[in-house]
C-alpha atoms as a PDB file:
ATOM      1  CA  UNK A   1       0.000   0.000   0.000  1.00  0.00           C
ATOM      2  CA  UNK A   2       0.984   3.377  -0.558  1.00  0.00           C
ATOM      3  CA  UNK A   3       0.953   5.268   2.504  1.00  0.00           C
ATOM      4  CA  UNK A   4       1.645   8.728   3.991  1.00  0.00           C
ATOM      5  CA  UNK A   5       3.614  10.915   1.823  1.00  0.00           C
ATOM      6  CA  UNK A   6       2.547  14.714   2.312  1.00  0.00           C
ATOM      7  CA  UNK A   7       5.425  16.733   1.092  1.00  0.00           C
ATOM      8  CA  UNK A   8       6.306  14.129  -1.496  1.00  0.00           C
ATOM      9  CA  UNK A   9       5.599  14.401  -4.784  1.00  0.00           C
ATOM     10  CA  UNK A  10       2.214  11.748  -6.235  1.00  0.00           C
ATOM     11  CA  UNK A  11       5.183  10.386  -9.186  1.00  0.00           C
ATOM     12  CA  UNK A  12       8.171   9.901  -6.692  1.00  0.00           C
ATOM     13  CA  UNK A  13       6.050   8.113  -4.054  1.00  0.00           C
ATOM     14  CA  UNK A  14       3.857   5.890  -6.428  1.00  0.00           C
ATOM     15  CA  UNK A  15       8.108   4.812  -8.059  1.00  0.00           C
ATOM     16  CA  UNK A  16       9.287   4.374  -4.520  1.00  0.00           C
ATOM     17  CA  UNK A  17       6.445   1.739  -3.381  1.00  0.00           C
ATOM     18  CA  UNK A  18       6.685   0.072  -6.612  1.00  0.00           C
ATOM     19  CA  UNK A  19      10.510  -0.045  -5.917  1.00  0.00           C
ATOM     20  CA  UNK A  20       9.820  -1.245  -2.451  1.00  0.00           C
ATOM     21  CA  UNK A  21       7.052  -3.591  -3.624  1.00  0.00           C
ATOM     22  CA  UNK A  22       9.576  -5.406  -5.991  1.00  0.00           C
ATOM     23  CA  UNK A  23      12.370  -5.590  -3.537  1.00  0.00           C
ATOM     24  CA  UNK A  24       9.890  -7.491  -1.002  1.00  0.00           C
ATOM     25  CA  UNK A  25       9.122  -9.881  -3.817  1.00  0.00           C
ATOM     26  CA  UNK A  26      12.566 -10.003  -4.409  1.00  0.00           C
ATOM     27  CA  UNK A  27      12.985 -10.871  -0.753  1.00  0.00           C
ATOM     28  CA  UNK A  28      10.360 -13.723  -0.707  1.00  0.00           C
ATOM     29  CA  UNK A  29       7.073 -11.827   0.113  1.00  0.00           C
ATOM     30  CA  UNK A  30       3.727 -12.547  -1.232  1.00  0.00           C
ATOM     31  CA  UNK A  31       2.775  -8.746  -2.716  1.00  0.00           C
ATOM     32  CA  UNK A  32       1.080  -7.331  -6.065  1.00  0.00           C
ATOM     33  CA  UNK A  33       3.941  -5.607  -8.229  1.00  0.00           C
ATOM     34  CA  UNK A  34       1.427  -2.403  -8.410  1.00  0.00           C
ATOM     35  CA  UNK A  35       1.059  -0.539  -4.787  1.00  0.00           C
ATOM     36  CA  UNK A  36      -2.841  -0.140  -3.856  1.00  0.00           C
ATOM     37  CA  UNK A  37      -4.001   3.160  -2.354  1.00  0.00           C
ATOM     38  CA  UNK A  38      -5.142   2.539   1.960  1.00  0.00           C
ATOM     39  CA  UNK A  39      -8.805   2.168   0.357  1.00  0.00           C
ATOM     40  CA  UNK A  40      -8.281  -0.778  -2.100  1.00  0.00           C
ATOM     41  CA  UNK A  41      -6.828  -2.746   0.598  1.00  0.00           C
ATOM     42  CA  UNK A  42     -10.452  -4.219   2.090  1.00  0.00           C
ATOM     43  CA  UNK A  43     -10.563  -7.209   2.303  1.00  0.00           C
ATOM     44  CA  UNK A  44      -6.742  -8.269   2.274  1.00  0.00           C
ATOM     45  CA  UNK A  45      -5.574 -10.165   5.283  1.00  0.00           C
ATOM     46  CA  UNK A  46      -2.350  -8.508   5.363  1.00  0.00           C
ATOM     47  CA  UNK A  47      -0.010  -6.101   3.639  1.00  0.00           C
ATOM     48  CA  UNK A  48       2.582  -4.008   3.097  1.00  0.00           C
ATOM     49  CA  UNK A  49       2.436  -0.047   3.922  1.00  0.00           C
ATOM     50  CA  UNK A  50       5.329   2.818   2.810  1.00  0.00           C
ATOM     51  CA  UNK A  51       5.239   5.660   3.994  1.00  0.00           C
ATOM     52  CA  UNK A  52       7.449   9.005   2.837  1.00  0.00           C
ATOM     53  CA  UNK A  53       7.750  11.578   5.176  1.00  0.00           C
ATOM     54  CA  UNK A  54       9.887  14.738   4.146  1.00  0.00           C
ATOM     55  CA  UNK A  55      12.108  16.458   6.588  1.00  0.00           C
ATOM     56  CA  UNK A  56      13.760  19.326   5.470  1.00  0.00           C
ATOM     57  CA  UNK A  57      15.498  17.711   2.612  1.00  0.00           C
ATOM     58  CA  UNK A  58      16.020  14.529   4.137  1.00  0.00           C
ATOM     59  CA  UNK A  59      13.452  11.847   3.253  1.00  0.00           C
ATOM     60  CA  UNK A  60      12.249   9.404   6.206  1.00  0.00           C
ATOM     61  CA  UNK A  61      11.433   5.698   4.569  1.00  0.00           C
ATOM     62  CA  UNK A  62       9.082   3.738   7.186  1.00  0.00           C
ATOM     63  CA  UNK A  63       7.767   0.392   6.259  1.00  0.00           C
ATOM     64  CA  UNK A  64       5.564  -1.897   8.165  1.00  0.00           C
ATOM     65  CA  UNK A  65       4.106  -4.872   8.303  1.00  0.00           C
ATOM     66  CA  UNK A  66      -0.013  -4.991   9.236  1.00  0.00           C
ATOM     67  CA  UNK A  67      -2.200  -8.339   9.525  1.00  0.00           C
ATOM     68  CA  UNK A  68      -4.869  -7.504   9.509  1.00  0.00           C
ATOM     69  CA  UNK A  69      -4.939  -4.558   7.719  1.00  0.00           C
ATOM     70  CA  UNK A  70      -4.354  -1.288   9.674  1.00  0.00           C
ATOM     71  CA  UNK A  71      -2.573  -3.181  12.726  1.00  0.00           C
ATOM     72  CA  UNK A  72       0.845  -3.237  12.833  1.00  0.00           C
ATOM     73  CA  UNK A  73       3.183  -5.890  13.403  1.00  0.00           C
ATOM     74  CA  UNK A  74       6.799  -4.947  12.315  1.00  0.00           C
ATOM     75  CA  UNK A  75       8.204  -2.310  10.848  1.00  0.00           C
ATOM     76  CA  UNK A  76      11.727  -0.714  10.027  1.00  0.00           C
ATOM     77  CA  UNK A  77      12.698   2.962   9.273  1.00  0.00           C
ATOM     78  CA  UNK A  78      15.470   4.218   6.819  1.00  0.00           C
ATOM     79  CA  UNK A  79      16.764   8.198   6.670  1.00  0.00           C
ATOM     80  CA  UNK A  80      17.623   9.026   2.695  1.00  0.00           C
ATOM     81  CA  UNK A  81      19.745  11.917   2.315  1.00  0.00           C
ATOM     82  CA  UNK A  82      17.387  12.319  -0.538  1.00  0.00           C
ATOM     83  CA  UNK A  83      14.878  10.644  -2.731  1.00  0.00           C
ATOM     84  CA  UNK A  84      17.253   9.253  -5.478  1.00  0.00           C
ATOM     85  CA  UNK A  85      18.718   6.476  -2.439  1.00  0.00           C
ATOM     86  CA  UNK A  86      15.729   4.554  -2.414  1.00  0.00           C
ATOM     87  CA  UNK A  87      17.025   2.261  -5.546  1.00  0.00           C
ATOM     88  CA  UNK A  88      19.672   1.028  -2.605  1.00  0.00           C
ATOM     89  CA  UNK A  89      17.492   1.769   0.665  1.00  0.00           C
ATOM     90  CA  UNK A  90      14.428  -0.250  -0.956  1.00  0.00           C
ATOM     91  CA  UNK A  91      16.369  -3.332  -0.915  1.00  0.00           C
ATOM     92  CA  UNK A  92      17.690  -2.930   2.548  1.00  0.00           C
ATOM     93  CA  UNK A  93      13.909  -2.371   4.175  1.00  0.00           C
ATOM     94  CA  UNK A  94      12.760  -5.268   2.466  1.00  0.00           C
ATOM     95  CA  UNK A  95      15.239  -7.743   3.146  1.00  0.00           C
ATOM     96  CA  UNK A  96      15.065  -6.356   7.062  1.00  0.00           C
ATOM     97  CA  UNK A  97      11.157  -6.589   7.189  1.00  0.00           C
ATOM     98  CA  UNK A  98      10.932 -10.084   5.192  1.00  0.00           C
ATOM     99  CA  UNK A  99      13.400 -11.646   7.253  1.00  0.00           C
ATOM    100  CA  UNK A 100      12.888  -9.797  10.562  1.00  0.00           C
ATOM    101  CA  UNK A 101      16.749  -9.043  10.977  1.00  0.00           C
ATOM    102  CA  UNK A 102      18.089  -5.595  12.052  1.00  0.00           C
ATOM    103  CA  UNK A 103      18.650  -2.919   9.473  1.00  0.00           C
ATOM    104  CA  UNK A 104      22.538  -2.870  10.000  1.00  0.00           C
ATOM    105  CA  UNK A 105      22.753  -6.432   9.136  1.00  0.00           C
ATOM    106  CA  UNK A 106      21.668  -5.095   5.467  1.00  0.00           C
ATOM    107  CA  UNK A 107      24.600  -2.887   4.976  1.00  0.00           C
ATOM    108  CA  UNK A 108      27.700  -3.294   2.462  1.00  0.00           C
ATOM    109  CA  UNK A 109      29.477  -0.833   1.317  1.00  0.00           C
ATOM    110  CA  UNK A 110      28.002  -0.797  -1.736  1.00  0.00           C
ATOM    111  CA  UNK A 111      24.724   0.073  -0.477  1.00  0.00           C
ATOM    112  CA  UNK A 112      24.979   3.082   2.555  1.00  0.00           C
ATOM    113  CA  UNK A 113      22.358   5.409   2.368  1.00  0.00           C
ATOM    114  CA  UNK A 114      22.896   9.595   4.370  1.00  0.00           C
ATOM    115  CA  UNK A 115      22.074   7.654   7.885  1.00  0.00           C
ATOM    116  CA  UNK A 116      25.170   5.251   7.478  1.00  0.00           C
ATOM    117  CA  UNK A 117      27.402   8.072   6.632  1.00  0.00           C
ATOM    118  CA  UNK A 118      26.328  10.764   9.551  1.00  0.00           C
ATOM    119  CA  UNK A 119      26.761   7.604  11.760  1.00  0.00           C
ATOM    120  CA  UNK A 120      30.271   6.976  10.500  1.00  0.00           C
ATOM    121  CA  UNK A 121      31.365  10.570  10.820  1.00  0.00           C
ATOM    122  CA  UNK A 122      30.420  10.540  14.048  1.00  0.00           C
ATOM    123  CA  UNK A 123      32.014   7.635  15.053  1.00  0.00           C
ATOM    124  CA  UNK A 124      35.571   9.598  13.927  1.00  0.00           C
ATOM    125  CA  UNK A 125      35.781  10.460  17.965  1.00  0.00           C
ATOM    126  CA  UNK A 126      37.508  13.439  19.742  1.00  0.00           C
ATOM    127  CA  UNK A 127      40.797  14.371  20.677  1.00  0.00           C
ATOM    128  CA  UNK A 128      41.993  15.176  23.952  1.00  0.00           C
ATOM    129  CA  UNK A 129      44.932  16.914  26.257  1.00  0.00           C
ATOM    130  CA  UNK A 130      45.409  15.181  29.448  1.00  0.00           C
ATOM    131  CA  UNK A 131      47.515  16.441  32.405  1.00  0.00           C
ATOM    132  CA  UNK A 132      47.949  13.963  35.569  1.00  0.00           C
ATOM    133  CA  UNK A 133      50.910  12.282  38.354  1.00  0.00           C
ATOM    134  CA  UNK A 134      51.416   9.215  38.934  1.00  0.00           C
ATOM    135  CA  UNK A 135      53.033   6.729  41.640  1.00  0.00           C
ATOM    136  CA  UNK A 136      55.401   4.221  40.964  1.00  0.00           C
ATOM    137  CA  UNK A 137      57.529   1.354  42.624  1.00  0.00           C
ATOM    138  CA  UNK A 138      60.599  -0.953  41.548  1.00  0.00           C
ATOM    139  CA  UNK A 139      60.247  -3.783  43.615  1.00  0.00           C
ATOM    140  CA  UNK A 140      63.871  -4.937  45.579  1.00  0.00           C
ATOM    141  CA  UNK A 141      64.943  -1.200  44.374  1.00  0.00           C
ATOM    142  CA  UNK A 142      62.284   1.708  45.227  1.00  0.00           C
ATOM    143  CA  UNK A 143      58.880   1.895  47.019  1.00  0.00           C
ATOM    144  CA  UNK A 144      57.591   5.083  46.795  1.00  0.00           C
ATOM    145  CA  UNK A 145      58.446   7.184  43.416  1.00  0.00           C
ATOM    146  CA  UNK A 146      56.052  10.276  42.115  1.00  0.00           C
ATOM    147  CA  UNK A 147      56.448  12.525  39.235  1.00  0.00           C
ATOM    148  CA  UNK A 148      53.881  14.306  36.374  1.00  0.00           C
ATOM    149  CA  UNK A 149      52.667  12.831  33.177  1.00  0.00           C
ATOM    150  CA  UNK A 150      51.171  14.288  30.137  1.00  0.00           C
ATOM    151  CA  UNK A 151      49.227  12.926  27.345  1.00  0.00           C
ATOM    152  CA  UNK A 152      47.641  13.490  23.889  1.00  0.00           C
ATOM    153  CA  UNK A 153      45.160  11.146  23.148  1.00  0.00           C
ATOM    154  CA  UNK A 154      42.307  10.792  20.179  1.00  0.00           C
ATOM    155  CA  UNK A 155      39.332   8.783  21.210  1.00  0.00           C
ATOM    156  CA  UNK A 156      36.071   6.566  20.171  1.00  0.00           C
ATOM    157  CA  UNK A 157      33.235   5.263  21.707  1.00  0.00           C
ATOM    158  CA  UNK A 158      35.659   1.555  22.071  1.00  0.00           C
ATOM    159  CA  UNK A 159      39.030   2.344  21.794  1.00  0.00           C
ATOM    160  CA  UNK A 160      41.908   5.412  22.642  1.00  0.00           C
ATOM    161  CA  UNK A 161      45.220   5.734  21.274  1.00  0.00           C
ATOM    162  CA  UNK A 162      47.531   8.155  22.425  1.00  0.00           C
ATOM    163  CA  UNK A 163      51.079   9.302  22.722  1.00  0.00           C
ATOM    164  CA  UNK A 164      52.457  10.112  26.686  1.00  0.00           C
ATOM    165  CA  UNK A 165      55.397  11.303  28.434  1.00  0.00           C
ATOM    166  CA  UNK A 166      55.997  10.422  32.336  1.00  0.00           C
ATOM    167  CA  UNK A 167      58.662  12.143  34.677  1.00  0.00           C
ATOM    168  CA  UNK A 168      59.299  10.407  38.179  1.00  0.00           C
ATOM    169  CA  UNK A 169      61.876  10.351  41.106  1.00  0.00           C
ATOM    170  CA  UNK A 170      61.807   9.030  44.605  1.00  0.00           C
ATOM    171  CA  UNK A 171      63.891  10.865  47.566  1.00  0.00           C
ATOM    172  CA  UNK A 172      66.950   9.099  48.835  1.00  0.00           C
ATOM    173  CA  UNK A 173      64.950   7.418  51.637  1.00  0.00           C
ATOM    174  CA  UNK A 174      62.744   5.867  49.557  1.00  0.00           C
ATOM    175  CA  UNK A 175      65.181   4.014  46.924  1.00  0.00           C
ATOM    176  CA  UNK A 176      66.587   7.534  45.254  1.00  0.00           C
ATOM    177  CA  UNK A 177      65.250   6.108  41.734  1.00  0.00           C
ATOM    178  CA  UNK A 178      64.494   7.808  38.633  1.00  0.00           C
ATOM    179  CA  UNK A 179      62.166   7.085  35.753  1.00  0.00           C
ATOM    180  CA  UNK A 180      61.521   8.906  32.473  1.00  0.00           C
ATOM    181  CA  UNK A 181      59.468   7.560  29.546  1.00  0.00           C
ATOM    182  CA  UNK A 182      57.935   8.387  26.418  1.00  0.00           C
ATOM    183  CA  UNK A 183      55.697   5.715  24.640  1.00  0.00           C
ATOM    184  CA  UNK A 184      52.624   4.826  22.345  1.00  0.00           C
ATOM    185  CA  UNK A 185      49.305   3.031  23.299  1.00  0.00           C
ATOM    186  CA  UNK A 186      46.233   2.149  23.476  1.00  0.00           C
ATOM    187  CA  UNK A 187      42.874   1.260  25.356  1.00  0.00           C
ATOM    188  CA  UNK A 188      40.011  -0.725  24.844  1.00  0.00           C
ATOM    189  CA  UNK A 189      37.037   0.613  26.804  1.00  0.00           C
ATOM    190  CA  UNK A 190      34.029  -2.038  27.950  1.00  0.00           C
ATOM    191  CA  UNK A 191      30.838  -0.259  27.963  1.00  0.00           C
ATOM    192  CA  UNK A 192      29.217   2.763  26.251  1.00  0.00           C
ATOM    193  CA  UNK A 193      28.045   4.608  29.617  1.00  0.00           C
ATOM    194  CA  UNK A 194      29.669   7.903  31.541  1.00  0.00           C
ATOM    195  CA  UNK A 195      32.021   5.271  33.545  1.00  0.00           C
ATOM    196  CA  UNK A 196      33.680   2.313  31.497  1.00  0.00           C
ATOM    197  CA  UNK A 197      36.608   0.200  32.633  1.00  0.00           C
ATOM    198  CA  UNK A 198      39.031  -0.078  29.709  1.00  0.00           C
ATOM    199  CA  UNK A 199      42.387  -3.158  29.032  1.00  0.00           C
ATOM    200  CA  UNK A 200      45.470  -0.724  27.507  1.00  0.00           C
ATOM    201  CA  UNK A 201      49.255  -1.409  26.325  1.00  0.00           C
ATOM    202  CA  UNK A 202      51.693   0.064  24.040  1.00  0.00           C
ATOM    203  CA  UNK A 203      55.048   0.510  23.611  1.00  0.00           C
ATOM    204  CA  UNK A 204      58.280   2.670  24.728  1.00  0.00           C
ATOM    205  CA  UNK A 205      61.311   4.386  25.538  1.00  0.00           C
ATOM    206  CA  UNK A 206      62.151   4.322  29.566  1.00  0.00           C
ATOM    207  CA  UNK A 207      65.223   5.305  30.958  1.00  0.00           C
ATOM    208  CA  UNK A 208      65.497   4.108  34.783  1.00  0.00           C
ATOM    209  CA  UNK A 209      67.728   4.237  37.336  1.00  0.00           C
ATOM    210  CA  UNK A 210      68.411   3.747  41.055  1.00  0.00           C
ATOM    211  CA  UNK A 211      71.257   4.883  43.272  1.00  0.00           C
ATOM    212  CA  UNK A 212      72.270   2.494  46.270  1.00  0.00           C
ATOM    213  CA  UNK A 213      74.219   2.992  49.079  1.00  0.00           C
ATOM    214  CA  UNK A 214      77.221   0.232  49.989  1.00  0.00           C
ATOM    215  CA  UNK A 215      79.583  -0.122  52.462  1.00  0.00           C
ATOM    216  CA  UNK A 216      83.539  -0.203  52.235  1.00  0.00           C
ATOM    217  CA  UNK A 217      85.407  -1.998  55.433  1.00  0.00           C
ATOM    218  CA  UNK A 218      88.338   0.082  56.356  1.00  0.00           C
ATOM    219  CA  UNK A 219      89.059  -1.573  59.898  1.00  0.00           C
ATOM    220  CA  UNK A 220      88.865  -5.181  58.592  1.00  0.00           C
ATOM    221  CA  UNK A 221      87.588  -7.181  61.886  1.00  0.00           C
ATOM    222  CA  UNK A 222      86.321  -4.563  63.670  1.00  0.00           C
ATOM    223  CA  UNK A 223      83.297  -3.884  61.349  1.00  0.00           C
ATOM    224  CA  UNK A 224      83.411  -0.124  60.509  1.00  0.00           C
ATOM    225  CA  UNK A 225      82.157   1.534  56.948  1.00  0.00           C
ATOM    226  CA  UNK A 226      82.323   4.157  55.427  1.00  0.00           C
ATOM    227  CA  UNK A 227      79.710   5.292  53.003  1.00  0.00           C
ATOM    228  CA  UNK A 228      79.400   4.179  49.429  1.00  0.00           C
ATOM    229  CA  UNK A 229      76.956   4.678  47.055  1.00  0.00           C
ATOM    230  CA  UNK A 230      76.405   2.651  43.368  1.00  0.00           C
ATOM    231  CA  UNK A 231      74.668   4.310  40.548  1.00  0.00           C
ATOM    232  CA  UNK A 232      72.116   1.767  38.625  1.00  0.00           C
ATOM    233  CA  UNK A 233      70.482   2.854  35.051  1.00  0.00           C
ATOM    234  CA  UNK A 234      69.268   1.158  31.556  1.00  0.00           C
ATOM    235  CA  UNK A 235      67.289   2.604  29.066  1.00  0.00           C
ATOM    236  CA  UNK A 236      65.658   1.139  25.912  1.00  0.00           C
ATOM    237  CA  UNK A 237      62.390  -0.308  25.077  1.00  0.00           C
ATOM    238  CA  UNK A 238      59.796  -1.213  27.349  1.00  0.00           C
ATOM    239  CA  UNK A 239      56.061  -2.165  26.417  1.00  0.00           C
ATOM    240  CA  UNK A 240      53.441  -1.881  29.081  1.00  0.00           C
ATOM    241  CA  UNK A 241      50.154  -2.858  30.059  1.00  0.00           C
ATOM    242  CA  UNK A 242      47.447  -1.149  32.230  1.00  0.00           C
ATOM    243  CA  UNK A 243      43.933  -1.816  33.640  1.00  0.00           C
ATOM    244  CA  UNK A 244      41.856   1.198  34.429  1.00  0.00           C
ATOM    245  CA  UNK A 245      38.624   2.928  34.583  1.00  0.00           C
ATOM    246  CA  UNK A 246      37.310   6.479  32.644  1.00  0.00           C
ATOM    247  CA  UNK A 247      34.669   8.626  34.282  1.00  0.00           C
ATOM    248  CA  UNK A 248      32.656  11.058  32.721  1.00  0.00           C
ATOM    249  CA  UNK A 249      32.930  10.023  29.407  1.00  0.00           C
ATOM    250  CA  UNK A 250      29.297  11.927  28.346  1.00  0.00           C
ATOM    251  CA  UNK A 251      31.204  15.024  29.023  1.00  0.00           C
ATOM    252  CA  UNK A 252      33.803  17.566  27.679  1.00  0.00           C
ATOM    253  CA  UNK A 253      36.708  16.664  30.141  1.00  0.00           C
ATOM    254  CA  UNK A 254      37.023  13.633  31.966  1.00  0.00           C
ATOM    255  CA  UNK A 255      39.228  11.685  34.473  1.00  0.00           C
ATOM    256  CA  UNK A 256      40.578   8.250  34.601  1.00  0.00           C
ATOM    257  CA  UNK A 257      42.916   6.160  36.594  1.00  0.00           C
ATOM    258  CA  UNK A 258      44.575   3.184  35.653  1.00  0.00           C
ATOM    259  CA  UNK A 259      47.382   0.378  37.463  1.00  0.00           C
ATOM    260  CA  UNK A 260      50.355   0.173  34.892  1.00  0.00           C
ATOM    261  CA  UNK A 261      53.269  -2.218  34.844  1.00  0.00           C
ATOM    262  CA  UNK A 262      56.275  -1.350  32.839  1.00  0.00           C
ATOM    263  CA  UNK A 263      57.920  -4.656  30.943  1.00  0.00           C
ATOM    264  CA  UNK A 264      61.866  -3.421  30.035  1.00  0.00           C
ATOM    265  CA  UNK A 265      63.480  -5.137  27.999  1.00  0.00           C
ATOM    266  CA  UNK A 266      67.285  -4.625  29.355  1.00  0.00           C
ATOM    267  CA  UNK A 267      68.304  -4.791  32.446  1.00  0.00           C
ATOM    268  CA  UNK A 268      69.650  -1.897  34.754  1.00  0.00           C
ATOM    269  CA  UNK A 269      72.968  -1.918  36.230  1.00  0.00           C
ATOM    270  CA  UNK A 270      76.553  -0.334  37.315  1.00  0.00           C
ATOM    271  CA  UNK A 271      79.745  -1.965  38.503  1.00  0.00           C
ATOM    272  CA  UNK A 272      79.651  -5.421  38.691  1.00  0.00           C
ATOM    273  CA  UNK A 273      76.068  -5.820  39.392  1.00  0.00           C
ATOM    274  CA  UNK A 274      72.822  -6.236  36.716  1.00  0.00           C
ATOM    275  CA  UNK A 275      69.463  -6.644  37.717  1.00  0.00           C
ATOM    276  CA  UNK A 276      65.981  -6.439  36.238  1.00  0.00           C
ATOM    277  CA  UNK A 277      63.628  -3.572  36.552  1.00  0.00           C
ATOM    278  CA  UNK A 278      60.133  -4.069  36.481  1.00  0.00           C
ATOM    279  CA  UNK A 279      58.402  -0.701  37.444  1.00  0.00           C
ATOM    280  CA  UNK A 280      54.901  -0.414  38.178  1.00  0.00           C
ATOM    281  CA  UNK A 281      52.422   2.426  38.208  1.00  0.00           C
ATOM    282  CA  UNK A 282      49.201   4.005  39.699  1.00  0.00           C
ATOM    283  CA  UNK A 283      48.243   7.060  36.973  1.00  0.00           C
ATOM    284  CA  UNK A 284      45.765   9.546  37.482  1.00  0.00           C
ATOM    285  CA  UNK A 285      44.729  11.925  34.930  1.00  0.00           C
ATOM    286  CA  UNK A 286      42.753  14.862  33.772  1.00  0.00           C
ATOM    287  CA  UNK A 287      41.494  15.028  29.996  1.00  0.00           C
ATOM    288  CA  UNK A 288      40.282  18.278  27.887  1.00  0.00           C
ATOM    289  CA  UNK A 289      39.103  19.558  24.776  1.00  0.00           C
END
């Protein structure tokens, strides 16, 4: 049946039912290649009703399914950028309707009609400035290390990449350590709401060190030392993984924190003495616009 279509002209509405008419035959349906006006359909037990509503120049497709007549029982809906996209939105509908599937199953990309594409240029995501500190420890070396990070990173509704810097240092009770990075990642986020955990990794450059104090027996038995200390470093690659959670995703800024362990791979040392470094890190950060 040819439906609602105020706004529309009589010729392009009558070619877009037929159009839609053939494609549900195409599809498997039982329907009349010529469209029937809402009165000529008495009687039928069931049928097919498009309807072609204007809005500004966009052109809203709604099909639906009635049995009986005038109650319906299905239906899908398809936004035309204009009028000429029903020879590939006409298909779509009726293979949707026909075979009660989900309208994005119907999509190829030979076939995307204007609400595809707005969708996909949405989808392109947002890029961000973030500003935060962080905590870190070297287990056997340092247990309490701070310093400042910064980040640029572009993000989607699933996944972030981004490029970082970290600078970090512990006082000389605490393990006197050092650690400076720059690196590549990215995160995977788990949910499409204003909080979302999110799995990350990447890889970089981290230069760490640690300075530790030694003794040096001058008296032999009787135990006395003097004060020593032995400078530790490495740098070279090191990829990392994280764990974390975003807040306030459904806004301008946001804030996440995340649990980070650094993987070098070289090991630190000075003297005679080399040893693996395995720093990890609690990150919090602030993200604009």
């Amino acid at each position: 049946m040819l439906g609602e279509h105020d706004g529309i002209s009589e010729a392009n509405a009558r070619t877009s039912t037929a159009m839609v008419c053939d494609a549900l035959r195409a599809a498997g349906a039982q329907v009349r290649t010529i469209p029937l006006d809402p009165a000529q359909a008495y009687g039928f037990a069931a049928a097919y009703r498009v309807a072609l509503r204007p809005l500004g120049k966009l052109v809203l497709l709604h099909v639906s399914y009635e049995a009986p007549v005038g109650q319906e029982l299905r239906s899908r809906r398809l936004q035309l950028s204009d009028i000429e996209e029903m020879t590939v939105a006409a298909p779509r509908v009726a293979a949707a309707l026909v075979h009660d599937k989900p309208l994005s199953e119907t999509a190829n990309v030979g076939n995307l009609v204007g609400e595809d594409t707005r969708r996909a240029r949405k989808a392109t995501g947002e890029s961000f400035f973030a500003l935060g500190i962080f905590g870190f420890t070297i287990p056997d070396d340092a247990w309490a290390g701070y310093g400042v990070l910064a980040r640029f990173h572009y993000q989607t509704l699933d996944y972030a990449v981004s490029l970082e810097g970290r600078l970090g240092t512990s006082t000389a009770n605490d393990g006197d350590a050092h650690l400076y990075g720059l690196g590549v990642g990215g995160r995977y986020f788990f949910g499409d709401g204003d909080v979302a955990p999110f799995l990350g990794g990447g890889l970089g450059v981290l230069w760490v060190g640690v300075e530790e104090e030694t003794g040096s027996d001058l008296d032999g038995p009787d135990y006395a030392y003097a004060d020593d200390t032995t400078d530790r470093e490495g740098s070279g690659l090191a990829p990392f993984v994280e764990v974390g959670i975003e807040l306030l995703r459904m806004h301008d800024s946001r804030l996440d924190a995340a649990l980070r362990a650094d993987l070098p791979l070289y090991e630190i040392g000075g003297g005679s003495r080399q040893s693996y470094a395995l720093p990890v890190s609690l990150l919090a950060s602030y993200s604009f616009d």
